[in-house]
PDB file of N, CA and C in Angstrom:
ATOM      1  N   UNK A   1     120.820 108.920  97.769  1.00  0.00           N
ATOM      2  CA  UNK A   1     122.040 108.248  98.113  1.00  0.00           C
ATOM      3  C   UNK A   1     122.359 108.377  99.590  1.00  0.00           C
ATOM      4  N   UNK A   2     121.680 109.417 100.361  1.00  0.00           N
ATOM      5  CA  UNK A   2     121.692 109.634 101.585  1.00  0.00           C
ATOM      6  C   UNK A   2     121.561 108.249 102.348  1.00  0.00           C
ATOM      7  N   UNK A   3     120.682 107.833 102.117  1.00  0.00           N
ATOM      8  CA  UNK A   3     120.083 106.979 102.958  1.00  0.00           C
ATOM      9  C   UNK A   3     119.982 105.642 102.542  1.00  0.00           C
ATOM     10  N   UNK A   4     120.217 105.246 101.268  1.00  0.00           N
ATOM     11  CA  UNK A   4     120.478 104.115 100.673  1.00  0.00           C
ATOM     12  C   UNK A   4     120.958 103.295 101.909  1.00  0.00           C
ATOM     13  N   UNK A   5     122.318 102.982 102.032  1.00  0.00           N
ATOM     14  CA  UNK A   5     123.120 102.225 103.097  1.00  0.00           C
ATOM     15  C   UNK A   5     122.024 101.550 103.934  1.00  0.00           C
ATOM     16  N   UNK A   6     121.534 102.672 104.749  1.00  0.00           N
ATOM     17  CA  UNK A   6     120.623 101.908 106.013  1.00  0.00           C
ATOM     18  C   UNK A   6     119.171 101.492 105.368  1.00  0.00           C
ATOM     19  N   UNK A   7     118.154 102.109 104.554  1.00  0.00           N
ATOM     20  CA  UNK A   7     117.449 101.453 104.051  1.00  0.00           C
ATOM     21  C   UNK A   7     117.488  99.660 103.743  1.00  0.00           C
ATOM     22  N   UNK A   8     119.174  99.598 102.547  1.00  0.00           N
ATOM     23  CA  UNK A   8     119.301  98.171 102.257  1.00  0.00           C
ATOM     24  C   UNK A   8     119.734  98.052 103.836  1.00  0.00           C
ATOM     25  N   UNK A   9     120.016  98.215 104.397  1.00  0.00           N
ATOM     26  CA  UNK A   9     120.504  97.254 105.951  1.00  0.00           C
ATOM     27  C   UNK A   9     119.122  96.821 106.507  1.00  0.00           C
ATOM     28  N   UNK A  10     118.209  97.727 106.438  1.00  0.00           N
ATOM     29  CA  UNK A  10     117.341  97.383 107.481  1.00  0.00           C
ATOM     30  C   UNK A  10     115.872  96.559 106.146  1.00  0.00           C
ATOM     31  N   UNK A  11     116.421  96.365 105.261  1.00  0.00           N
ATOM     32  CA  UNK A  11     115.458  95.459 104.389  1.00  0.00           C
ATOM     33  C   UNK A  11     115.429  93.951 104.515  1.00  0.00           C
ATOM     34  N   UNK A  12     117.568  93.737 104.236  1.00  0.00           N
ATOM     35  CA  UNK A  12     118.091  92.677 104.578  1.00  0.00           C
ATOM     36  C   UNK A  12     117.739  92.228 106.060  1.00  0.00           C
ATOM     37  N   UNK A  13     117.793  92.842 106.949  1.00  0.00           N
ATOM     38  CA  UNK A  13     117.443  92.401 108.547  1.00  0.00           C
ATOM     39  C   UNK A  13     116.008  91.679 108.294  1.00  0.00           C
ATOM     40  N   UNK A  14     115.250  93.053 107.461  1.00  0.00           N
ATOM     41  CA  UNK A  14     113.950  92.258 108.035  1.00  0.00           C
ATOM     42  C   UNK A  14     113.577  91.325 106.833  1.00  0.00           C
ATOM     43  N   UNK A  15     114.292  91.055 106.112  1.00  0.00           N
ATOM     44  CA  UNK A  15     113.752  90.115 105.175  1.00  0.00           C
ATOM     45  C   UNK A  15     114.558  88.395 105.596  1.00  0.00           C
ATOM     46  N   UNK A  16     115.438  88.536 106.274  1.00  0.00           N
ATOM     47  CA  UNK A  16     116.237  87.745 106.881  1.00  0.00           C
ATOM     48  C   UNK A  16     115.330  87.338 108.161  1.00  0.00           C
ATOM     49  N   UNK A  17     114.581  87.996 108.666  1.00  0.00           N
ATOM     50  CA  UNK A  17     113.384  87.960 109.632  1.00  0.00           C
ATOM     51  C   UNK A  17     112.416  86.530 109.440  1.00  0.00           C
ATOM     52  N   UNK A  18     112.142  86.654 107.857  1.00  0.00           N
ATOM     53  CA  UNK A  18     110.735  86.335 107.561  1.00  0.00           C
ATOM     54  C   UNK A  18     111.275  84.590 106.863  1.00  0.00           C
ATOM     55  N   UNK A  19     112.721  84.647 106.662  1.00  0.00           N
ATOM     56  CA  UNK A  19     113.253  83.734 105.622  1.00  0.00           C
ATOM     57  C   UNK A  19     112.872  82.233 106.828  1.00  0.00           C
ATOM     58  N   UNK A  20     112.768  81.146 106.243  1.00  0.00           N
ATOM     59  CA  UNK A  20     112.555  80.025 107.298  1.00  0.00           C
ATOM     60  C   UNK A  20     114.088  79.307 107.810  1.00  0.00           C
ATOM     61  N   UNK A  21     114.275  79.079 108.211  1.00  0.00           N
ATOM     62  CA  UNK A  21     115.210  78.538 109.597  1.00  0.00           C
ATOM     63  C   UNK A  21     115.934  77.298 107.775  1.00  0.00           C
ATOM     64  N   UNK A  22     117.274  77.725 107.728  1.00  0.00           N
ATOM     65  CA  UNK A  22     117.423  76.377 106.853  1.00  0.00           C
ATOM     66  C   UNK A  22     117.432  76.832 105.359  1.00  0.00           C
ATOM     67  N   UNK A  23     116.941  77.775 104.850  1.00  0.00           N
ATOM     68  CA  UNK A  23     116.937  78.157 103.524  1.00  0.00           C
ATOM     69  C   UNK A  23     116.929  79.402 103.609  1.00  0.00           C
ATOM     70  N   UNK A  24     117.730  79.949 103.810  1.00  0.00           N
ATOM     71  CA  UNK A  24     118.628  81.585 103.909  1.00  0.00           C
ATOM     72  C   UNK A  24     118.953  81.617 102.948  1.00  0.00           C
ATOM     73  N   UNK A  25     120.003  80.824 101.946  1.00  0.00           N
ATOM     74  CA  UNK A  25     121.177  81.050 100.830  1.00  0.00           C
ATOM     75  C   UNK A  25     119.836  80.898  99.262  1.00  0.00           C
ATOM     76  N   UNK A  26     118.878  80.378  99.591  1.00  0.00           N
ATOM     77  CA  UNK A  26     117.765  80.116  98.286  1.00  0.00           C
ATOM     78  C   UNK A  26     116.603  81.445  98.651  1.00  0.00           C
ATOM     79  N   UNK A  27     116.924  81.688  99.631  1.00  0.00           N
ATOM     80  CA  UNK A  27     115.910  83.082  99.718  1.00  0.00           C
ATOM     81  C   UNK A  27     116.422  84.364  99.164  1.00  0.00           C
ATOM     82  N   UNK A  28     117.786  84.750  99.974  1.00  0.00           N
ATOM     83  CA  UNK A  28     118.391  85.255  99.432  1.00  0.00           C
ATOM     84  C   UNK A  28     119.049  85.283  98.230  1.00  0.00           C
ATOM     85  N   UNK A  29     119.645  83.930  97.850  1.00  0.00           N
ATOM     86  CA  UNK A  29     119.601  84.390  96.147  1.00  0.00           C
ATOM     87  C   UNK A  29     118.347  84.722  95.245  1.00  0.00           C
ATOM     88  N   UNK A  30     117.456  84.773  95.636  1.00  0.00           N
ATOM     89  CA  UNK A  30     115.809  85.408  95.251  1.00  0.00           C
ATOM     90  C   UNK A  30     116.206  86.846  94.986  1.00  0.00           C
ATOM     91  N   UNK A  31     116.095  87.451  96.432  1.00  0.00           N
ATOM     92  CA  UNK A  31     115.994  88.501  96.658  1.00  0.00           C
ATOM     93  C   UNK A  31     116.891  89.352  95.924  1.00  0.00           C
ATOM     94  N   UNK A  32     118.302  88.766  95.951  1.00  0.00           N
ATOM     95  CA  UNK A  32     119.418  89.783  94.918  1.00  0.00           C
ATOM     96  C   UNK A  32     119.074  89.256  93.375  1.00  0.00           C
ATOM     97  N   UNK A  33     118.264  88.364  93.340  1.00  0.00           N
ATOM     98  CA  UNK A  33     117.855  88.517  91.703  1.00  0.00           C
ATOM     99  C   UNK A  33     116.870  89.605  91.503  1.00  0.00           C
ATOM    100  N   UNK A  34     115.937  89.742  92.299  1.00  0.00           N
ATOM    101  CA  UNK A  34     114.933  90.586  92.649  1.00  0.00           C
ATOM    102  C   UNK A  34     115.658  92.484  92.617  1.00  0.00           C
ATOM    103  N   UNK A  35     116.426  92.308  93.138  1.00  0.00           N
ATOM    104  CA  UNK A  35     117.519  93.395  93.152  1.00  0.00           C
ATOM    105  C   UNK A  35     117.904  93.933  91.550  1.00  0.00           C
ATOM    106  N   UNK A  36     118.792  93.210  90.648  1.00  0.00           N
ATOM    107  CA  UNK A  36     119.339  93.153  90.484  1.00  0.00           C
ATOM    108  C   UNK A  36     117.819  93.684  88.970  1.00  0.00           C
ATOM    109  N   UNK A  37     116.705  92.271  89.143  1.00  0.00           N
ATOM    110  CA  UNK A  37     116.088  93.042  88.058  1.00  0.00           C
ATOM    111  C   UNK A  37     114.884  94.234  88.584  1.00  0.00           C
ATOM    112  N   UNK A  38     115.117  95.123  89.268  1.00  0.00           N
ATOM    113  CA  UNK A  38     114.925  96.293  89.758  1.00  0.00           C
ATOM    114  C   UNK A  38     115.188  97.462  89.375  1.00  0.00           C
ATOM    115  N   UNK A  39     117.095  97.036  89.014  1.00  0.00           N
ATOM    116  CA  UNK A  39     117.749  98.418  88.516  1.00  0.00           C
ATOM    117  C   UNK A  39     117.664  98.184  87.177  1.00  0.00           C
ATOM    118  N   UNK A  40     117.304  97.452  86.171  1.00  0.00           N
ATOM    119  CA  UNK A  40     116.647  97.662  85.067  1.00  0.00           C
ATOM    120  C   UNK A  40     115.374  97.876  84.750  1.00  0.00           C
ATOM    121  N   UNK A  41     114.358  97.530  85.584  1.00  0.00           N
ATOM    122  CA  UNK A  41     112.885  97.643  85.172  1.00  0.00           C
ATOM    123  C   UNK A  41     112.172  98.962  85.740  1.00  0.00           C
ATOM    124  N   UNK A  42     113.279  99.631  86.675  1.00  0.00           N
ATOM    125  CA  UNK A  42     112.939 101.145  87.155  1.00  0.00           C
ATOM    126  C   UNK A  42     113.567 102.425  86.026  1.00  0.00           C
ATOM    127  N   UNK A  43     114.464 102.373  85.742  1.00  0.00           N
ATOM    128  CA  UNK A  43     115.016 102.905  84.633  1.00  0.00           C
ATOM    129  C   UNK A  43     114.275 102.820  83.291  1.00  0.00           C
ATOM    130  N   UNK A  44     113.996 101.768  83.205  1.00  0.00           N
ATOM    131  CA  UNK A  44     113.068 101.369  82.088  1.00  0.00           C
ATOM    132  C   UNK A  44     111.648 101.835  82.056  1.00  0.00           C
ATOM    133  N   UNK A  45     110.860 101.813  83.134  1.00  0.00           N
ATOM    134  CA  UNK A  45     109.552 102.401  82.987  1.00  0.00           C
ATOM    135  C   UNK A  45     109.702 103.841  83.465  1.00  0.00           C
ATOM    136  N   UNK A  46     110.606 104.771  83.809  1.00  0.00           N
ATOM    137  CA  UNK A  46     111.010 106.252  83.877  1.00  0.00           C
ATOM    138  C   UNK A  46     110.977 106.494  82.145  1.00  0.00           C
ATOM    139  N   UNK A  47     111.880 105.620  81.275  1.00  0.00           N
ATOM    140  CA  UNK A  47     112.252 106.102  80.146  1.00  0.00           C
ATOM    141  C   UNK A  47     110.747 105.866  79.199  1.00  0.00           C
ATOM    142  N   UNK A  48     109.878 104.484  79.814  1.00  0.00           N
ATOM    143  CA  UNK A  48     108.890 104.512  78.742  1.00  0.00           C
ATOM    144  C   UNK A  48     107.924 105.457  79.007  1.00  0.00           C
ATOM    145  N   UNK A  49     107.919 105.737  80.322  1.00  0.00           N
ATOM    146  CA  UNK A  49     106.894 106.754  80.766  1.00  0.00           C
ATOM    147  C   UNK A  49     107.291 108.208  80.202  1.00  0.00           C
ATOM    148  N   UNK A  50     108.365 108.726  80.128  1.00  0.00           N
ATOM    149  CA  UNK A  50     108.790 109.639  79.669  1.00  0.00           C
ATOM    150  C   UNK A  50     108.547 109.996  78.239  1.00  0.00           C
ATOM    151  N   UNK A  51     109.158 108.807  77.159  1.00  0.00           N
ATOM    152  CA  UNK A  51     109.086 108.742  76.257  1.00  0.00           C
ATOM    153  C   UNK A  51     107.174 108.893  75.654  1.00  0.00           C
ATOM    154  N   UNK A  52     106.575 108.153  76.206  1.00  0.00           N
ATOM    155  CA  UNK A  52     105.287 108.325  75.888  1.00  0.00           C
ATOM    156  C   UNK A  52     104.401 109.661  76.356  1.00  0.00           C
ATOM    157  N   UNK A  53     105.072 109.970  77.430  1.00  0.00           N
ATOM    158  CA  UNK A  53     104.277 111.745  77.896  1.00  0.00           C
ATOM    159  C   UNK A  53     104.819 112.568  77.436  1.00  0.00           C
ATOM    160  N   UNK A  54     106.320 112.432  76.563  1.00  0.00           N
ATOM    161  CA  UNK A  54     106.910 113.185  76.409  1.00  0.00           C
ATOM    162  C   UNK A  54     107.028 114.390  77.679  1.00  0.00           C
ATOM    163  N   UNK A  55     107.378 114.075  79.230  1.00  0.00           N
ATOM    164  CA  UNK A  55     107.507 114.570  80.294  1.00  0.00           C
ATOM    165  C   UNK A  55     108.017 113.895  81.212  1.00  0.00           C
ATOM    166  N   UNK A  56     109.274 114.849  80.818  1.00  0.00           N
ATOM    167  CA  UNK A  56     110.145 113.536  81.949  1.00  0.00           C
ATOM    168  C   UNK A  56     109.772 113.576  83.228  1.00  0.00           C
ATOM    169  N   UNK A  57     108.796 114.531  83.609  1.00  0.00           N
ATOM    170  CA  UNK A  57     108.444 114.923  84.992  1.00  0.00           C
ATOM    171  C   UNK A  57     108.252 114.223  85.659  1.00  0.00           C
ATOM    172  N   UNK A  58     106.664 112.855  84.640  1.00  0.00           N
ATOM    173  CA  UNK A  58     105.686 112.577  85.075  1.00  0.00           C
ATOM    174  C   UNK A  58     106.309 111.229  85.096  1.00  0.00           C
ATOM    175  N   UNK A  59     107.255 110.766  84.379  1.00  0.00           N
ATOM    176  CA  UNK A  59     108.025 109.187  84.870  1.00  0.00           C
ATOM    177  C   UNK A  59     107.971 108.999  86.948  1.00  0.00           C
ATOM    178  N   UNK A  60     108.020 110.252  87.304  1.00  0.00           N
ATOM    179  CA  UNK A  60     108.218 109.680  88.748  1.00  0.00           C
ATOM    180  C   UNK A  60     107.076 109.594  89.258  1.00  0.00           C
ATOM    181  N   UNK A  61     106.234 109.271  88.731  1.00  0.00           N
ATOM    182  CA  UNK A  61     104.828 108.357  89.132  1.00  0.00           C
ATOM    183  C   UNK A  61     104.771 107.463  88.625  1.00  0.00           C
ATOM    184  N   UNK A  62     105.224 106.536  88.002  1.00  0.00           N
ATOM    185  CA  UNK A  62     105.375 105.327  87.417  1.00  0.00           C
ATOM    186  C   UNK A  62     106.672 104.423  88.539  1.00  0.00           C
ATOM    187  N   UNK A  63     107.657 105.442  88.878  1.00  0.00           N
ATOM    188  CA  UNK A  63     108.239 105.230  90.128  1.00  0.00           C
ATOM    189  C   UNK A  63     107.310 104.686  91.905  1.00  0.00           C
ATOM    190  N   UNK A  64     106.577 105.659  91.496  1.00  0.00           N
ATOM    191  CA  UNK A  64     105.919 105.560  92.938  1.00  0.00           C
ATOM    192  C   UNK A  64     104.898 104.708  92.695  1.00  0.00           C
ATOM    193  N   UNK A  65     104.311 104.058  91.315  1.00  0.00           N
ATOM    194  CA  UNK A  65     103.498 103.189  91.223  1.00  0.00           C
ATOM    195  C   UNK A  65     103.828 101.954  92.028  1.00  0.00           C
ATOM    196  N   UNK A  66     105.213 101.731  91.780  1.00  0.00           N
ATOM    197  CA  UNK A  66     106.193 100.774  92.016  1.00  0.00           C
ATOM    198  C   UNK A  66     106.155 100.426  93.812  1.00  0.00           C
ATOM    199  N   UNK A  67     106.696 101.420  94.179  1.00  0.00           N
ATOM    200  CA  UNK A  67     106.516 101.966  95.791  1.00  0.00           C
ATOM    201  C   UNK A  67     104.918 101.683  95.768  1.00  0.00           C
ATOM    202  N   UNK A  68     103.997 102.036  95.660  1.00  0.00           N
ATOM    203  CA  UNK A  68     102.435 101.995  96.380  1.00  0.00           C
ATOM    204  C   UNK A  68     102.390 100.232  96.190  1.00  0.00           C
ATOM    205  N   UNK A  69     102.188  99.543  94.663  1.00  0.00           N
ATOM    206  CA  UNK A  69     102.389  98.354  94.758  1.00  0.00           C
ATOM    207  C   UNK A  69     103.197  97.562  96.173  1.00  0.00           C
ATOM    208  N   UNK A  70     104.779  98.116  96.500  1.00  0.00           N
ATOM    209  CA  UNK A  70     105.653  97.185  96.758  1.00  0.00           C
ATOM    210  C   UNK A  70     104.948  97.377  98.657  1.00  0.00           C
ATOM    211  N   UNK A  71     104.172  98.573  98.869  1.00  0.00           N
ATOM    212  CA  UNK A  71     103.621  98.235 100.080  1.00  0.00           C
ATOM    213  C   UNK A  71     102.554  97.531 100.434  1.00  0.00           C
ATOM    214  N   UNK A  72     101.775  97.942  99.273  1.00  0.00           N
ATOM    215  CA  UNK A  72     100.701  96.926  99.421  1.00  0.00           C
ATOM    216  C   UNK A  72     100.909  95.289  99.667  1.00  0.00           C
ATOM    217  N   UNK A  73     101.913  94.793  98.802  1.00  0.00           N
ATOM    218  CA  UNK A  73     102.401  93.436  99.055  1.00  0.00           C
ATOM    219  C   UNK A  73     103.177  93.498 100.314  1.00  0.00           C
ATOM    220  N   UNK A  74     103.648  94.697 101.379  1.00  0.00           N
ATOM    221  CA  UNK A  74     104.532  94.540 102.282  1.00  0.00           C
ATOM    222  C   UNK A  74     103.620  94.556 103.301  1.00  0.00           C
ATOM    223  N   UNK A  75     102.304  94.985 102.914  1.00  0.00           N
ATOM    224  CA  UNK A  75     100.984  95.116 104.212  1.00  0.00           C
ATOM    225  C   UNK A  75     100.738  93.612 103.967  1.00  0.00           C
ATOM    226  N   UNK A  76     100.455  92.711 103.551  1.00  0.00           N
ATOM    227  CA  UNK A  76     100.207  91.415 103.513  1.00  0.00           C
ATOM    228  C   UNK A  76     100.656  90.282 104.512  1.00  0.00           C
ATOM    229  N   UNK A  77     101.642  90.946 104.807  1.00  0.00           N
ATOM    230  CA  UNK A  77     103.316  89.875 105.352  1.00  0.00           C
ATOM    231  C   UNK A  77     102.330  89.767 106.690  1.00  0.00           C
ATOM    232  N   UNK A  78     101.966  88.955 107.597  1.00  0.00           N
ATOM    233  CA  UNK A  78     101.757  89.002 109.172  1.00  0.00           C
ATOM    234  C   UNK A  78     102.588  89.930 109.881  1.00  0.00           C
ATOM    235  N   UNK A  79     102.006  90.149 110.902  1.00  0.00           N
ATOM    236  CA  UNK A  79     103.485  90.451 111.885  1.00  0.00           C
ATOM    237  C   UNK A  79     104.181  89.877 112.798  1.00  0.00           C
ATOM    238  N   UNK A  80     103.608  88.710 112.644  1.00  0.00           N
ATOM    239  CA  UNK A  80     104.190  88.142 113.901  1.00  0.00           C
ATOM    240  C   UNK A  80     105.037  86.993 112.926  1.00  0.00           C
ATOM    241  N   UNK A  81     105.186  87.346 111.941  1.00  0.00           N
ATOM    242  CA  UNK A  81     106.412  86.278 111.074  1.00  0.00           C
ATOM    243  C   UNK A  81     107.593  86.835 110.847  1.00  0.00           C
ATOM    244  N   UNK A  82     107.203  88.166 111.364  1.00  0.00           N
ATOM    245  CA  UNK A  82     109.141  88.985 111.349  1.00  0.00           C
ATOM    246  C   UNK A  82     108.936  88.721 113.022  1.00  0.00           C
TER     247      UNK A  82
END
């Protein structure tokens, strides 16, 4: 919760970066759908992961699956399109 705040600030900046000149309001309503089914499908694979290892430990690698995926698709982006 520390750091939440500036994380989403500096996501929105740079995703606002990449959006094309003219369709801001259709990108962004993407993105907060994207949001929005996040905080259910992270909760959700903690609980199935849990439920199936019976270890709630090991749900936070099913977390970070999430994270390794979401960079790999964030290494993709050019750089010279932000």
């Amino acid at each position: 919760g520390l750091v939440q705040g500036g994380i989403q600030s500096l996501s929105r900046a740079y995703f606002g970066r990449l959006v094309p000149v003219g369709r801001a309001g259709e990108y962004f309503g993407f993105y907060n759908m994207m949001g929005k089914f996040a905080s259910v499908l992270g909760p959700l694979l903690a609980g199935v992961t849990a439920l199936l290892t019976r270890d709630p430990r090991l749900s936070i690698l099913s977390i970070a699956l999430l994270f390794v995926i979401g960079a790999a698709l964030l290494a993709r982006v050019p750089r010279d399109a932000a």
